[in-house]
Protein backbone atom coordinates (compact mmCIF):
# COMPACT_ATOMS: atom_id res chain seq x y z
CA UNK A 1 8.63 -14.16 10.10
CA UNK A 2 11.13 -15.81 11.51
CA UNK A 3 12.20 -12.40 13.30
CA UNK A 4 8.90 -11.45 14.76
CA UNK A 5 9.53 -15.52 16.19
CA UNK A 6 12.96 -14.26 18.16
CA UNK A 7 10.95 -11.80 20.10
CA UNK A 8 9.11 -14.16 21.38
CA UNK A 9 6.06 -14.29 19.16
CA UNK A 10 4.02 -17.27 18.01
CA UNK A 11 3.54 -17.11 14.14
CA UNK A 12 0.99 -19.78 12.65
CA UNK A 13 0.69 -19.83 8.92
CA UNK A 14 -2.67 -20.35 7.29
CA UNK A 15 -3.87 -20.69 4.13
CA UNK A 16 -2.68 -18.57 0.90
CA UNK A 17 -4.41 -15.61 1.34
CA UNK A 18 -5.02 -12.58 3.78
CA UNK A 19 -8.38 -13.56 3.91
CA UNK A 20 -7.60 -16.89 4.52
CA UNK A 21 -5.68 -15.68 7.39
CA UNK A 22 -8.17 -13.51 8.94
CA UNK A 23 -11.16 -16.15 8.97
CA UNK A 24 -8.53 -18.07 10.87
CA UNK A 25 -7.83 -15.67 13.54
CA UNK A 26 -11.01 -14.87 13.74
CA UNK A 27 -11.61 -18.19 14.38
CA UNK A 28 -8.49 -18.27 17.35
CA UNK A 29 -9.86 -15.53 18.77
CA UNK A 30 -13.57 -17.13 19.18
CA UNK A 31 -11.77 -20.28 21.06
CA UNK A 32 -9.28 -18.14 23.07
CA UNK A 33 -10.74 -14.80 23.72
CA UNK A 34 -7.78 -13.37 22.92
CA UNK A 35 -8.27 -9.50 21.75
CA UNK A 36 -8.62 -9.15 17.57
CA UNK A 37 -6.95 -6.18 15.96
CA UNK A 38 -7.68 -5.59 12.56
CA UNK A 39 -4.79 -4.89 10.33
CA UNK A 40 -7.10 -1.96 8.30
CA UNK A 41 -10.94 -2.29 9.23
CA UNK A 42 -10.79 -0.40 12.41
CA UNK A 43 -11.10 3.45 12.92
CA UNK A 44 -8.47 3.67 15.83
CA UNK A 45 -6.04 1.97 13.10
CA UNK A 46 -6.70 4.13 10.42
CA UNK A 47 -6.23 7.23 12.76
CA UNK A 48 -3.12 6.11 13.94
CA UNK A 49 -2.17 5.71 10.04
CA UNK A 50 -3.08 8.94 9.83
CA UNK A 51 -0.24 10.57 11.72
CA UNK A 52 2.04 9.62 8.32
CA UNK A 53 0.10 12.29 6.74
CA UNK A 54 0.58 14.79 9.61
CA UNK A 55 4.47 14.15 9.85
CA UNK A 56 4.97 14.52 6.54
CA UNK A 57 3.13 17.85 5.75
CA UNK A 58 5.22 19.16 9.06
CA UNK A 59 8.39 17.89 7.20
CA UNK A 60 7.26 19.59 3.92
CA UNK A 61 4.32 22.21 3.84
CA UNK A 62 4.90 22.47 -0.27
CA UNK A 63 3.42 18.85 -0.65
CA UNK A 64 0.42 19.01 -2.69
CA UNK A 65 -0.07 15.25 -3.29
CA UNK A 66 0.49 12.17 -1.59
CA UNK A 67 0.35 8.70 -3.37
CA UNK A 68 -0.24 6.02 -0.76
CA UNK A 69 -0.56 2.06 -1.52
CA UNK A 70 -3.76 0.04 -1.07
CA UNK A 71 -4.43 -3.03 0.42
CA UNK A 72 -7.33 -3.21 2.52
CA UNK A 73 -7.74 0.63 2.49
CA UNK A 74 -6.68 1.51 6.19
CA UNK A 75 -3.58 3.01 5.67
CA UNK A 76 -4.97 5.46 2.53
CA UNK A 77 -8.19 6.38 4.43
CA UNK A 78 -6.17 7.35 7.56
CA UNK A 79 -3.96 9.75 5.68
CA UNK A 80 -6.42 11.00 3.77
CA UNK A 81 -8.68 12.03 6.01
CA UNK A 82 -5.73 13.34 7.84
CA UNK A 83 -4.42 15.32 5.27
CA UNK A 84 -7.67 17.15 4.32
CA UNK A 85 -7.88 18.15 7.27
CA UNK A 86 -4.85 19.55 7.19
CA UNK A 87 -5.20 21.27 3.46
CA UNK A 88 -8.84 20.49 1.93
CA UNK A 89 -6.93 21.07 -1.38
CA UNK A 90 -4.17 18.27 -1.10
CA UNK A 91 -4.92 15.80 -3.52
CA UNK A 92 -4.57 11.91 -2.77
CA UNK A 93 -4.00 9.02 -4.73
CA UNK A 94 -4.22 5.47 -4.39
CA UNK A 95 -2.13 2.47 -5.57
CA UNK A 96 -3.45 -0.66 -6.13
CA UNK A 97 -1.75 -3.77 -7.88
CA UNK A 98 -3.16 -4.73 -11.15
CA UNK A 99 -3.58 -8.22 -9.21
CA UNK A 100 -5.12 -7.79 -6.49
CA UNK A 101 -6.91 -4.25 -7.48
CA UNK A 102 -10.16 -5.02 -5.86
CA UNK A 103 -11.14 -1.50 -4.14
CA UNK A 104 -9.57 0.02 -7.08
CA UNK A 105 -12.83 -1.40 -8.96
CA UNK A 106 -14.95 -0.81 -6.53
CA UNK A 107 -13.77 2.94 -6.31
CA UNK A 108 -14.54 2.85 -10.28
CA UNK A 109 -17.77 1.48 -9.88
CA UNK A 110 -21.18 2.29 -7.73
CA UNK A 111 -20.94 -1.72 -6.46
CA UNK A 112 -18.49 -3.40 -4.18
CA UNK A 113 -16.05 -5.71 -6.03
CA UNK A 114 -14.44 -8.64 -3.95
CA UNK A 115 -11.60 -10.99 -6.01
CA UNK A 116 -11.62 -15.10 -5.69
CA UNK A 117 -7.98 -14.97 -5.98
CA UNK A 118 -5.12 -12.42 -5.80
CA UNK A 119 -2.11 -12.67 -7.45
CA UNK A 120 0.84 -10.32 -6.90
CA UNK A 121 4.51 -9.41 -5.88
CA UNK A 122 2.71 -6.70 -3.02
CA UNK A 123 2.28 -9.68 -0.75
CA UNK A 124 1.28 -6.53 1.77
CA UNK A 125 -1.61 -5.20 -0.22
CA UNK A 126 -2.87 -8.91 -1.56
CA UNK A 127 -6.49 -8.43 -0.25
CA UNK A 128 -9.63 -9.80 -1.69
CA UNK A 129 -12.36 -7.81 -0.28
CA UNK A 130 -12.47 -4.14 0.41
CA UNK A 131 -12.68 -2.86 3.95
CA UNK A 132 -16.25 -2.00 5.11
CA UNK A 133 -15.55 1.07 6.99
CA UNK A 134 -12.51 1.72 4.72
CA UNK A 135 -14.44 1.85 1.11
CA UNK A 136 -16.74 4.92 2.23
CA UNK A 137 -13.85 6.63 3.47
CA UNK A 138 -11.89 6.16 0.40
CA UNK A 139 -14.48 7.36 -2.17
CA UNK A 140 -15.41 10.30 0.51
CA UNK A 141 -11.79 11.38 0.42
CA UNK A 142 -9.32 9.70 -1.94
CA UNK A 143 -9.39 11.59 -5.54
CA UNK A 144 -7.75 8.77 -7.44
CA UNK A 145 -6.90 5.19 -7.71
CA UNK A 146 -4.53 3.82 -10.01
CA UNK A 147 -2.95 0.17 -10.90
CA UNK A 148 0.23 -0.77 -11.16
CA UNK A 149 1.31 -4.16 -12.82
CA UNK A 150 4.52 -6.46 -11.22
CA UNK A 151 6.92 -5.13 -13.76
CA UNK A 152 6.70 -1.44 -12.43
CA UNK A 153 6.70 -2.43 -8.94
CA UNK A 154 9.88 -4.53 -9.22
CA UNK A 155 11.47 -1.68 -11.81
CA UNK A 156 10.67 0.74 -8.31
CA UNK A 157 12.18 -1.80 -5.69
CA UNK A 158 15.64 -1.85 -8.33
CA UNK A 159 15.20 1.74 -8.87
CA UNK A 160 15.42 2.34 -4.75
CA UNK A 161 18.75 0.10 -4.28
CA UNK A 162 20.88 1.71 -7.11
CA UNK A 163 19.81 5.12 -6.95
CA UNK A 164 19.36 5.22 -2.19
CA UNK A 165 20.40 2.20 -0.89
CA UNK A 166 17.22 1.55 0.61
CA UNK A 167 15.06 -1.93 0.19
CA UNK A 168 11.90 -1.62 -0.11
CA UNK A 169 9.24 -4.86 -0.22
CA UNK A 170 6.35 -4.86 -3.48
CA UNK A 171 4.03 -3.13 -1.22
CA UNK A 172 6.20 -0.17 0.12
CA UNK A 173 7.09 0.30 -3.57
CA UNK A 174 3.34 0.46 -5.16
CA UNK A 175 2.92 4.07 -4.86
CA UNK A 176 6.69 4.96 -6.40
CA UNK A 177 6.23 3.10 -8.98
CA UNK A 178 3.18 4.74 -9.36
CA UNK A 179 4.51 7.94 -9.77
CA UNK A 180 7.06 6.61 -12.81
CA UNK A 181 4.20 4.68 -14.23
CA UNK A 182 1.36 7.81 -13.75
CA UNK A 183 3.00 10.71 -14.69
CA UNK A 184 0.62 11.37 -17.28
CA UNK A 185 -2.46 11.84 -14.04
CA UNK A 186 0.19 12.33 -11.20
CA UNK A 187 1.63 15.95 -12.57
CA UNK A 188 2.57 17.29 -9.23
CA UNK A 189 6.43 18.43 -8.46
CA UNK A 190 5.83 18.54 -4.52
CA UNK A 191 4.49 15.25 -4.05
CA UNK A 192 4.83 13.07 -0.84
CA UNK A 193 5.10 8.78 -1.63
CA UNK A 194 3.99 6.78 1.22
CA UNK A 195 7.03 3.85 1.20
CA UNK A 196 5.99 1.61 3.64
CA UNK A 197 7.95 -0.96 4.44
CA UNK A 198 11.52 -3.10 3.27
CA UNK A 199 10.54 -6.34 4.49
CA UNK A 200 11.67 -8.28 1.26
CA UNK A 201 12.35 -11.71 1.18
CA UNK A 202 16.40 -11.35 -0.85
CA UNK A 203 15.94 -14.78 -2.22
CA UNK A 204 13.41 -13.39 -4.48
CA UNK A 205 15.92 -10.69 -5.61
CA UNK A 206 16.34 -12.76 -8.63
CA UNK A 207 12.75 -12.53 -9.93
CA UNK A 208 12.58 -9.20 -9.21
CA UNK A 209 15.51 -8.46 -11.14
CA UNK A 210 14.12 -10.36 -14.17
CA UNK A 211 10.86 -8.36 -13.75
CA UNK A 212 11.99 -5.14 -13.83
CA UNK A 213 14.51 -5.92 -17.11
CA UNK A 214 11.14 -6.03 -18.78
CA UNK A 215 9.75 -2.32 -18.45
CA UNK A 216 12.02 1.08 -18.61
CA UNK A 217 10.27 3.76 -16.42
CA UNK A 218 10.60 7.32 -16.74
CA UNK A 219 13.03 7.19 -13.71
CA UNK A 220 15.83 10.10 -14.37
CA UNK A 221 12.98 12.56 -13.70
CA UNK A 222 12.20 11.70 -10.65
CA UNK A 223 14.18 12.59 -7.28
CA UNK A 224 13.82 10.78 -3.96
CA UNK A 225 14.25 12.58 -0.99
CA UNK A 226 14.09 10.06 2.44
């Protein structure tokens, strides 16, 4: 936050919630007219997400899976749709946290399931309410979705500092920690995990730490290539 404020941005904080957030700016945007870009709900940012999928099967034609995490669904449906096109036979799964896992459900389930509260270390994939042009995509072209609790997430952030030096935040580790957690449904041995962004706050380092003492993943098996 306060780096996006040194390049010159203004950053208002509202409420507790991503939804809380958007009925804000929402709001802003009615009294300003300033333009509104949604972080997921829009089809020009899920095909921009989709290029992830296109880089990476350039990078590595073997992949035959990609595990991607879920928030509002606009970063899945992008490289989904992306990657089918590509090879109709990749398969895709999802990652949801167990507490805020609401288009997980709804994938599950003929209905769409919205949460009254969200409650998670994936501060980046904390949404309530599915996306409305994101859901269709996702059970049109996503052929999984799994949860992961706090405890593997923070066991995936430790994982990525000791074994590559690399920080990850609780959303860019949902889908690796999916992979030790799922290995059981994700069987693949050319499979491509969406890690999507480090920006971690270190002064919860401590938490995380105690978090991840509590589970022992399958980790030696797995090898991370960045």
């Amino acid at each position: 936050m306060n780096a996006t404020r040194n390049y010159g941005a203004t950053v208002n904080l509202v409420g507790e919630s991503f939804q809380e957030a958007y009925e804000a700016s929402l709001q802003h945007q009615k009294v300003t007219g300033a333009t509104y870009i949604h972080p997921f709900d829009d089809y020009d940012i899920m095909a921009g997400q989709g290029t992830i999928a296109m880089e990476l099967l350039r990078q590595e034609d073997r992949i035959d899976t990609i595990i991607a995490p879920i928030g509002g669904g606009g970063l899945i449906s992008g490289i989904a749709v992306a990657a089918k096109h590509v090879n109709r036979n990749i398969k895709i799964i999802g990652v949801q946290a167990e507490g805020a896992a609401a288009i997980h459900r709804s994938y599950h389930s003929s209905k769409v399931h919205s949460l009254s509260n969200v409650s998670t270390i994936a501060e980046g994939i904390a949404v309530k309410h599915p996306g409305e042009l994101t859901l269709p995509l996702i059970r049109s072209y996503v052929d999984d979705i799994v949860t992961v609790n706090d405890e593997q997430i923070a066991s995936a952030i430790i994982y990525m500092l000791e074994r590559n030096k690399t920080l990850m935040e609780g959303a860019g580790a949902a889908a690796l920690a999916a992979l030790f957690a799922h290995n059981d449904i994700i069987s693949s041995r050319h499979c491509g995990v969406i890690v999507s962004g480090g920006n971690l706050d270190i002064s919860n380092m401590q938490k995380i730490q105690h978090l991840s003492s509590h589970i022992n993943n399958n980790r030696e098996k797995a090898y991370v290539a960045l």
